[in-house]
C-alpha atoms as a PDB file:
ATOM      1  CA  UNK A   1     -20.677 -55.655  18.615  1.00  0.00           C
ATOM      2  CA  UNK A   2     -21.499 -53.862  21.556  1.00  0.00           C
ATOM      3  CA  UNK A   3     -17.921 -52.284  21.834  1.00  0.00           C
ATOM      4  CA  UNK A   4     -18.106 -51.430  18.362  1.00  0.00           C
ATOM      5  CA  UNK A   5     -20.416 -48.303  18.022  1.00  0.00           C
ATOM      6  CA  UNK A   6     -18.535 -46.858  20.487  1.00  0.00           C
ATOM      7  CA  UNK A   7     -15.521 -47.067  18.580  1.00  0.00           C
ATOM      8  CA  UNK A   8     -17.424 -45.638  15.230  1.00  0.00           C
ATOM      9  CA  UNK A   9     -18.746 -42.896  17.455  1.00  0.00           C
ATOM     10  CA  UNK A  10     -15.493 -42.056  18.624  1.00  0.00           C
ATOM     11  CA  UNK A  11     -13.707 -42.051  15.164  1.00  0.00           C
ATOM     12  CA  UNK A  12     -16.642 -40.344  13.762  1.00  0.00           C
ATOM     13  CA  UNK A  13     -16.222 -37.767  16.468  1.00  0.00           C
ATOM     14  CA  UNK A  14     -12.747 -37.512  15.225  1.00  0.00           C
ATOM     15  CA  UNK A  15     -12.633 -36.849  11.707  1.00  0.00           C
ATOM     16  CA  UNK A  16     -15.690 -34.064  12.733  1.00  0.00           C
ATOM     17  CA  UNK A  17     -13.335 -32.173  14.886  1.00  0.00           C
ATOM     18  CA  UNK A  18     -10.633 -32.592  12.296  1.00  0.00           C
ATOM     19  CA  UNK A  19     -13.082 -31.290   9.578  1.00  0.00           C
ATOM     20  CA  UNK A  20     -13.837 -28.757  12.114  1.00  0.00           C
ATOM     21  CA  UNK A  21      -9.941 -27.286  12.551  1.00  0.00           C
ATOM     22  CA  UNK A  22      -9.140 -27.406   8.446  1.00  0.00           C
ATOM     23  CA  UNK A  23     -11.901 -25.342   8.161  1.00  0.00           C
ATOM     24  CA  UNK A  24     -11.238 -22.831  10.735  1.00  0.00           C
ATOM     25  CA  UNK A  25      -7.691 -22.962   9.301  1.00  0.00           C
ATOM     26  CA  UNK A  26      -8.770 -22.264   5.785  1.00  0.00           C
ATOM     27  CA  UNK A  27      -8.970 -19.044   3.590  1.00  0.00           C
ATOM     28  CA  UNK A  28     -12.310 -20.178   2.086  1.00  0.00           C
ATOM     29  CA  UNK A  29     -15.231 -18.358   0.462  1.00  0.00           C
ATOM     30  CA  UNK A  30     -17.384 -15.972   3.415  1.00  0.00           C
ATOM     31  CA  UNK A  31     -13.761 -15.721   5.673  1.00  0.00           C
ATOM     32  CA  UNK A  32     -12.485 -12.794   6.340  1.00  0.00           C
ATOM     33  CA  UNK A  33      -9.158 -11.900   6.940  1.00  0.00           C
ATOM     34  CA  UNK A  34      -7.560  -8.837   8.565  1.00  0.00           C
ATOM     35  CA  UNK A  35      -3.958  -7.716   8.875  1.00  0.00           C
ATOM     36  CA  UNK A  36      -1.501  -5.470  10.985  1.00  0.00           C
ATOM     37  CA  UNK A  37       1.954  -4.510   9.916  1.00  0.00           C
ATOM     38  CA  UNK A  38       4.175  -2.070   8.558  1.00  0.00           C
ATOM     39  CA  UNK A  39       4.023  -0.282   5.278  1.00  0.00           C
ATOM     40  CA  UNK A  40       7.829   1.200   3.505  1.00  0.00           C
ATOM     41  CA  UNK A  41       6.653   3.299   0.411  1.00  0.00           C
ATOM     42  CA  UNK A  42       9.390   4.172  -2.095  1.00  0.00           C
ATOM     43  CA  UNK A  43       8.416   6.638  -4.465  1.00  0.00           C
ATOM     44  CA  UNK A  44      10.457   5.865  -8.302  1.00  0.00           C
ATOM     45  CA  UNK A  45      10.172   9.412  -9.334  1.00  0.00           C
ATOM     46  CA  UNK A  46      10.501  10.035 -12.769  1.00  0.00           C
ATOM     47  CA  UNK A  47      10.231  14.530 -12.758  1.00  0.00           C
ATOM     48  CA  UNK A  48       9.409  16.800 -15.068  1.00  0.00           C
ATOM     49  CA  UNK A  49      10.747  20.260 -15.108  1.00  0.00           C
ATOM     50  CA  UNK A  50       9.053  23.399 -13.412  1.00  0.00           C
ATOM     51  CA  UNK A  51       7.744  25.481 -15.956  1.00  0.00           C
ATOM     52  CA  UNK A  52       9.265  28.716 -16.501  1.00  0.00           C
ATOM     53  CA  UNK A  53      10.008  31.174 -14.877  1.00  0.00           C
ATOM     54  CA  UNK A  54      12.405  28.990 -13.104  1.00  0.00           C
ATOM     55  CA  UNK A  55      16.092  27.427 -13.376  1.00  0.00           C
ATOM     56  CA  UNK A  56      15.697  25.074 -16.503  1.00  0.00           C
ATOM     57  CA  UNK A  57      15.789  21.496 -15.715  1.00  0.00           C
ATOM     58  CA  UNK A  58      14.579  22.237 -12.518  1.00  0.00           C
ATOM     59  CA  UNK A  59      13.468  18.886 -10.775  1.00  0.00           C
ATOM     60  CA  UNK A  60      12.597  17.104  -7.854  1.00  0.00           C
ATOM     61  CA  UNK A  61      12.679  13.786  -5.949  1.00  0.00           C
ATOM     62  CA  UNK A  62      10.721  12.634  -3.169  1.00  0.00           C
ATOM     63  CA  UNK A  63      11.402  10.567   0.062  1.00  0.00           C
ATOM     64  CA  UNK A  64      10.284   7.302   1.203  1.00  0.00           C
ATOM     65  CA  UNK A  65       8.013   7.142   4.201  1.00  0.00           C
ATOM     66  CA  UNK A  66       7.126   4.084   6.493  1.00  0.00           C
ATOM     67  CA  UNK A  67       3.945   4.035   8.462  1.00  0.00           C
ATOM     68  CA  UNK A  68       1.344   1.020  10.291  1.00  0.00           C
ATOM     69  CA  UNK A  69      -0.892  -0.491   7.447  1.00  0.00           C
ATOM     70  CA  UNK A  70      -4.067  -2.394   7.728  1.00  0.00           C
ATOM     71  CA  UNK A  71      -5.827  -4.448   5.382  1.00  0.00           C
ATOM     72  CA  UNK A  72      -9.182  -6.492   5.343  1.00  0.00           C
ATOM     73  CA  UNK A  73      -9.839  -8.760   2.736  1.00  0.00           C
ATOM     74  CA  UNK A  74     -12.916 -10.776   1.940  1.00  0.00           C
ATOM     75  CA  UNK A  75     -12.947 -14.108   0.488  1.00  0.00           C
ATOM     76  CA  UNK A  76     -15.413 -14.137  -2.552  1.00  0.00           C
ATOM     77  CA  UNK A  77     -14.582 -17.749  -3.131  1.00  0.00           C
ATOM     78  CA  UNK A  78     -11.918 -20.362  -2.168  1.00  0.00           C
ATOM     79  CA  UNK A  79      -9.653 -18.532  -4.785  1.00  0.00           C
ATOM     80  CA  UNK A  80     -10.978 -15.023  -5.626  1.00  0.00           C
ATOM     81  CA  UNK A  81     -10.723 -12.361  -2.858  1.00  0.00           C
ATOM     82  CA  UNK A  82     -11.668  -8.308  -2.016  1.00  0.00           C
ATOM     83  CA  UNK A  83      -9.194  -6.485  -0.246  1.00  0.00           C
ATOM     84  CA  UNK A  84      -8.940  -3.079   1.250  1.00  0.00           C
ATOM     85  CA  UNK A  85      -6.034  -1.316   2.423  1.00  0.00           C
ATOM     86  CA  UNK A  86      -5.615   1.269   4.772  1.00  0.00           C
ATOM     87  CA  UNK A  87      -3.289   3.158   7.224  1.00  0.00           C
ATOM     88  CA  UNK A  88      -2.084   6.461   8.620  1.00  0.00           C
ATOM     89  CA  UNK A  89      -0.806   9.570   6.023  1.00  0.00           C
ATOM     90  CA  UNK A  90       2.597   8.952   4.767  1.00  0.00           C
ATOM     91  CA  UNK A  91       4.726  12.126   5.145  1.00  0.00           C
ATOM     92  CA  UNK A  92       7.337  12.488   2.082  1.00  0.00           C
ATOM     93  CA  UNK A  93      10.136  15.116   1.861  1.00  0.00           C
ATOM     94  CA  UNK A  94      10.407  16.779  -1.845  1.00  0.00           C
ATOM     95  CA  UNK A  95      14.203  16.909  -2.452  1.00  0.00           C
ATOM     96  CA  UNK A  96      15.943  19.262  -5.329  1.00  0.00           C
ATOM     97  CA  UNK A  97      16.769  17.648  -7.838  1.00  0.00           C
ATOM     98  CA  UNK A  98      18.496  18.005 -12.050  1.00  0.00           C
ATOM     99  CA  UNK A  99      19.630  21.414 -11.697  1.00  0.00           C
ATOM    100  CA  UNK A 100      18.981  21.872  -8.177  1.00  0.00           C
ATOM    101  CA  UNK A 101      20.190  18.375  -7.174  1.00  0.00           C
ATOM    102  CA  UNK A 102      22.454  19.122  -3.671  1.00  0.00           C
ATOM    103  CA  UNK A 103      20.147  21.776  -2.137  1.00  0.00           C
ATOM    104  CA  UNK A 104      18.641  20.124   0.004  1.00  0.00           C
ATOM    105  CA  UNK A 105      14.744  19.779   1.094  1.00  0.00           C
ATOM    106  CA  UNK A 106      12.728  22.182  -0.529  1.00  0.00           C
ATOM    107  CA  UNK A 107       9.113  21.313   1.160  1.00  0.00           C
ATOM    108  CA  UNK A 108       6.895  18.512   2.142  1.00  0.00           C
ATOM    109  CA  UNK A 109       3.712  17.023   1.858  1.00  0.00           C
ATOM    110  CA  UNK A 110       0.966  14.100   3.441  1.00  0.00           C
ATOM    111  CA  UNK A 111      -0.522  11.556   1.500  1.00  0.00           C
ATOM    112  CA  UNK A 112      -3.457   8.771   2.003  1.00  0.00           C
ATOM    113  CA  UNK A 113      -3.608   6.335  -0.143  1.00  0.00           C
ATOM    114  CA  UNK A 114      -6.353   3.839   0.190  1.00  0.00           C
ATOM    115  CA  UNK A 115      -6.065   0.931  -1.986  1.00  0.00           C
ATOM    116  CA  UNK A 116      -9.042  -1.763  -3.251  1.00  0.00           C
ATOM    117  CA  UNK A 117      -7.737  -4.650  -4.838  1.00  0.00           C
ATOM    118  CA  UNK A 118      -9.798  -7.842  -6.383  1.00  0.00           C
ATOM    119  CA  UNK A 119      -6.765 -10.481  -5.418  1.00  0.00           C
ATOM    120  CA  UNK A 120      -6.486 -14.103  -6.668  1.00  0.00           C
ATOM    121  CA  UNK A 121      -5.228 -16.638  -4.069  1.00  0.00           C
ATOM    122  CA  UNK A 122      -3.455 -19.946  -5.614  1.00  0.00           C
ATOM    123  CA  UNK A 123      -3.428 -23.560  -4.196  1.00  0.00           C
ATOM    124  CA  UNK A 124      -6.025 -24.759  -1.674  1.00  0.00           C
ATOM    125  CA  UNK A 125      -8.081 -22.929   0.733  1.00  0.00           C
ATOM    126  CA  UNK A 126      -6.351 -24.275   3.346  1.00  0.00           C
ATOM    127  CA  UNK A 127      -2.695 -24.560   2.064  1.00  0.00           C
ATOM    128  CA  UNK A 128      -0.364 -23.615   4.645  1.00  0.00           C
ATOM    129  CA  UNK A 129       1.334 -20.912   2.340  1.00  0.00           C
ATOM    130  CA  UNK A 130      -1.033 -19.282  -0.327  1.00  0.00           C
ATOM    131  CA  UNK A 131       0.708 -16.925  -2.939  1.00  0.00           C
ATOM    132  CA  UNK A 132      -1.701 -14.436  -4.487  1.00  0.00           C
ATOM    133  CA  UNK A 133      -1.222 -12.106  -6.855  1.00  0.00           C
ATOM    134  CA  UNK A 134      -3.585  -9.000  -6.986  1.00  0.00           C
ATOM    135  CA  UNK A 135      -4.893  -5.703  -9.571  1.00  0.00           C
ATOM    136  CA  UNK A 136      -6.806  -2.656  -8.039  1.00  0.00           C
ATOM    137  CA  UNK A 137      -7.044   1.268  -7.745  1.00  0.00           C
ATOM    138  CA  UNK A 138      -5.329   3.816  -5.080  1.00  0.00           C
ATOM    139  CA  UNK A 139      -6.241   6.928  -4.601  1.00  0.00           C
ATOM    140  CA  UNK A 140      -3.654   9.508  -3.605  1.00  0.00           C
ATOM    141  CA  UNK A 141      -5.036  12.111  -1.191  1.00  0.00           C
ATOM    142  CA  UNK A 142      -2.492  14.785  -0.678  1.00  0.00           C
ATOM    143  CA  UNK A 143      -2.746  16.997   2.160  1.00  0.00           C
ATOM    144  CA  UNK A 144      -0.533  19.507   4.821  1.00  0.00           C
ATOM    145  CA  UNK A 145       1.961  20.292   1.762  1.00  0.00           C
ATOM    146  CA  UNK A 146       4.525  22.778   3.419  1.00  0.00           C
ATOM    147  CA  UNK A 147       7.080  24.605   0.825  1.00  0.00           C
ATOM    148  CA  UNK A 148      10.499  25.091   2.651  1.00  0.00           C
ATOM    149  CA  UNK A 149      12.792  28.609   2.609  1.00  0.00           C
ATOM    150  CA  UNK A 150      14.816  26.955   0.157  1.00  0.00           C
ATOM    151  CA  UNK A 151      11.621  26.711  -2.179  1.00  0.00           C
ATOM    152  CA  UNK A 152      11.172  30.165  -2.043  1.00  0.00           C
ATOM    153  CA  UNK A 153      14.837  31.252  -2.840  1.00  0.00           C
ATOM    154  CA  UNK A 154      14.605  29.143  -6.169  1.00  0.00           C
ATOM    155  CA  UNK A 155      11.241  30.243  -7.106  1.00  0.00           C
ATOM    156  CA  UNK A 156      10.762  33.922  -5.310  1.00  0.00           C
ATOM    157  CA  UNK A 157      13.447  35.223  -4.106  1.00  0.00           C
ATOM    158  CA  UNK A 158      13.015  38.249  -1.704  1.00  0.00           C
ATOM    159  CA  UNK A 159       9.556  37.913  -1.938  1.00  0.00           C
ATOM    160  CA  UNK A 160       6.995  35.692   0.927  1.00  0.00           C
ATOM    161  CA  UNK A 161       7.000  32.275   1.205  1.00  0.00           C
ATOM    162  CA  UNK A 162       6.222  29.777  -1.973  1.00  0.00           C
ATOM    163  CA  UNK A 163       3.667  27.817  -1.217  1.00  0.00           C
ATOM    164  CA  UNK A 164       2.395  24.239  -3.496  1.00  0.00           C
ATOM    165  CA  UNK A 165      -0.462  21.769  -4.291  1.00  0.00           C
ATOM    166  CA  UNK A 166      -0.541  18.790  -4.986  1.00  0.00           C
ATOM    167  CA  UNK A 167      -3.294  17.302  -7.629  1.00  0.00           C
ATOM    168  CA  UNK A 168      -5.039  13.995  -6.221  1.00  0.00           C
ATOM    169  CA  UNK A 169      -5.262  11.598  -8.469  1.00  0.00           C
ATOM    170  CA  UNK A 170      -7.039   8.130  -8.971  1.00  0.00           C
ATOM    171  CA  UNK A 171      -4.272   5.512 -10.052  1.00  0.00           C
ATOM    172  CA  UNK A 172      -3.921   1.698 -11.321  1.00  0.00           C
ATOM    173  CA  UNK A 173      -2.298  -0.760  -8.490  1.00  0.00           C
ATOM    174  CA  UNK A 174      -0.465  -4.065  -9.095  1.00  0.00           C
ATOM    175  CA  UNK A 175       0.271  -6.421  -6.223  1.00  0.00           C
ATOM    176  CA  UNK A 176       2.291  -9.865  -5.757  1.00  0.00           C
ATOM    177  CA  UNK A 177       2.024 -11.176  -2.025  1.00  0.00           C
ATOM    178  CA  UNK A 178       2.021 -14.286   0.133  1.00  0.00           C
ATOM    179  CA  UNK A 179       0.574 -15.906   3.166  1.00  0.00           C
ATOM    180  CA  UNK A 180       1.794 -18.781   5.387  1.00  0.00           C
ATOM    181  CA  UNK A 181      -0.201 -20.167   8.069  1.00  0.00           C
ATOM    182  CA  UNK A 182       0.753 -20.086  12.077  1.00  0.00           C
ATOM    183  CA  UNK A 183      -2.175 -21.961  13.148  1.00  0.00           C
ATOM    184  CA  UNK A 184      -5.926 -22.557  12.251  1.00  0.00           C
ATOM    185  CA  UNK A 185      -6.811 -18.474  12.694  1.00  0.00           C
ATOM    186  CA  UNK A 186      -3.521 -16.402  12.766  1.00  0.00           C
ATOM    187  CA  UNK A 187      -1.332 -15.921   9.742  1.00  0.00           C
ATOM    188  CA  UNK A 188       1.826 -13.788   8.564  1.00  0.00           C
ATOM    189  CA  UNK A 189       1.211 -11.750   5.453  1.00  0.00           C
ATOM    190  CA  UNK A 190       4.132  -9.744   3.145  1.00  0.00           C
ATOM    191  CA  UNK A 191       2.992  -8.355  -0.130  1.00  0.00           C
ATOM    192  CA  UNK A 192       4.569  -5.546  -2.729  1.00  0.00           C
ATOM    193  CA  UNK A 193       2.566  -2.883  -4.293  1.00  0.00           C
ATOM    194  CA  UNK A 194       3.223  -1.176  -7.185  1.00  0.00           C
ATOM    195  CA  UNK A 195       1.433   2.149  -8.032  1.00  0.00           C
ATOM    196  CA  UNK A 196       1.144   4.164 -11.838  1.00  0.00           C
ATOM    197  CA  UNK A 197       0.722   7.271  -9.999  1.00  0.00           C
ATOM    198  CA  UNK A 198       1.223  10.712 -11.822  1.00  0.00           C
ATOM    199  CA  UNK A 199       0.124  14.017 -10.339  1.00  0.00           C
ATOM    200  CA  UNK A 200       0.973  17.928 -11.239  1.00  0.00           C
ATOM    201  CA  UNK A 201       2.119  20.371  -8.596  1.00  0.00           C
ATOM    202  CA  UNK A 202       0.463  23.720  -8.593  1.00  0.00           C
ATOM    203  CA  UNK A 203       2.896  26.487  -6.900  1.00  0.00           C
ATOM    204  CA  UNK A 204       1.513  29.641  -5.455  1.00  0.00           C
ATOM    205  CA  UNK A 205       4.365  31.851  -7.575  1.00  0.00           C
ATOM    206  CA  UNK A 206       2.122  30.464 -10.747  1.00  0.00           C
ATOM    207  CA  UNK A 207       4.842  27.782 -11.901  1.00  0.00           C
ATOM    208  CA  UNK A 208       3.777  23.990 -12.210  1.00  0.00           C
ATOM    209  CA  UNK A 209       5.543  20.669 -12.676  1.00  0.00           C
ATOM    210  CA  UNK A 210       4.358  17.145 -13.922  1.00  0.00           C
ATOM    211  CA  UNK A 211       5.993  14.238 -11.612  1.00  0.00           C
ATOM    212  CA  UNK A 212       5.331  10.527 -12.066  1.00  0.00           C
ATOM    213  CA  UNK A 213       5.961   8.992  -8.495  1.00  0.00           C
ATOM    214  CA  UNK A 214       5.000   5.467  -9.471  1.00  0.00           C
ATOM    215  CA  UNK A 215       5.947   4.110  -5.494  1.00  0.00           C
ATOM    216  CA  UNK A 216       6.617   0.494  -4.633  1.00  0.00           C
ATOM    217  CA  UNK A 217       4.829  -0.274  -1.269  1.00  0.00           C
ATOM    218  CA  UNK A 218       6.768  -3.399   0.599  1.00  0.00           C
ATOM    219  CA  UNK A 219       5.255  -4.384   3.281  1.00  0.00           C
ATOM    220  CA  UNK A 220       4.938  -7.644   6.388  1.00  0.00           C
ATOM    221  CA  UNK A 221       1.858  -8.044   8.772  1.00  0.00           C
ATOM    222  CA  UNK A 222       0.357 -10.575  10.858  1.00  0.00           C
ATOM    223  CA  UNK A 223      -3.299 -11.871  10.061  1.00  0.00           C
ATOM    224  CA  UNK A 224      -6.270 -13.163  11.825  1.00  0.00           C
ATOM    225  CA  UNK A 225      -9.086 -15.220   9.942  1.00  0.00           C
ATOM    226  CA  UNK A 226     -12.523 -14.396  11.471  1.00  0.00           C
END
């Protein structure tokens, strides 16, 4: 009798710690979760022409960029979570394209695009991989755009250097992600964006041009639950 309390303290003492780990493990409700990784955006440019007077079916296509990424999400409940993404500027080269399509680079420009997005994570909170799915906004801060010589032989030629602005715009974000656990506090993390984004560029020679950019973000990380 003696020798069994002991016993009952011991397994009690068990399933505690147990109980203790599955819930350090878990993505449950008041856990947050941060991640590090790398970002690929890849704009899927749909252009509009410059207005006149320019070339007609003057167009343009944009580069993809790659750049750190960081994210912090809250957990609102086992299921429901609050994320926020962030990261460096993404630098994007503006390419000729429709009947300009071969010459070349004709400028650049910086973007930041911060991202919130209210996420839903399926199966248990402490499933060892945890698909989510996720809807949100972005908005596209565009900064340091730089119009190339080529820009200014299509659009002023002989005269000083074209210059352009982008509009920043507020636009609606889709994601479709996934977690799997390493242990009970780090995790690895990939997830796909995909952005609505549409914007007008203003050029200093008084043309403008509607683009819809619409980029896919891919991205992997690495996680930590605090």
């Amino acid at each position: 009798m003696n020798q069994a309390i002991p016993r009952a303290l011991k397994v009690l003492a068990l399933a505690a710690a147990l109980a203790a780990a599955s819930n350090a493990s878990a993505q449950s409700a008041g856990s947050w979760l941060a991640t590090l990784g790398i970002n690929k955006i890849t704009p899927k440019v749909d252009s509009g022409d410059v207005s006149a007077p320019a070339l007609p079916h003057t167009k343009a296509d944009v580069g993809s960029d790659t750049k750190p990424r960081l994210a912090f999400a809250y957990m609102l409940t086992d299921n429901i979570s609050a994320e926020l993404d962030l990261g460096l500027p993404y630098k994007h080269d503006l390419i000729g394209d429709g009947a300009i399509k071969g010459t070349g680079k004709v400028g650049d420009s910086e973007v930041l695009p911060p991202t919130a997005l209210l996420q839903y994570r399926f199966l248990a909170a402490d499933a060892r991989v945890r698909p989510y799915v996720g809807v949100g906004v972005t908005y596209a801060y565009f900064q340091k755009e730089t119009g190339s010589s080529q820009l200014t032989a299509l659009l002023n030629t002989g005269g000083p250097g074209t210059t352009f602005k982008l509009d920043n715009k507020f636009a609606a974000s889709f994601q479709l992600g996934g977690t799997v656990r390493i242990n009970e506090r780090w995790f690895a993390d990939a997830t796909v964006i995909k952005t609505y984004l549409k914007t007008k560029v203003h050029f200093s020679t008084g043309q403008t041009q509607d683009v819809k950019l619409d980029p896919v973000a891919l991205s992997v990380s690495v996680g930590y639950k605090f």
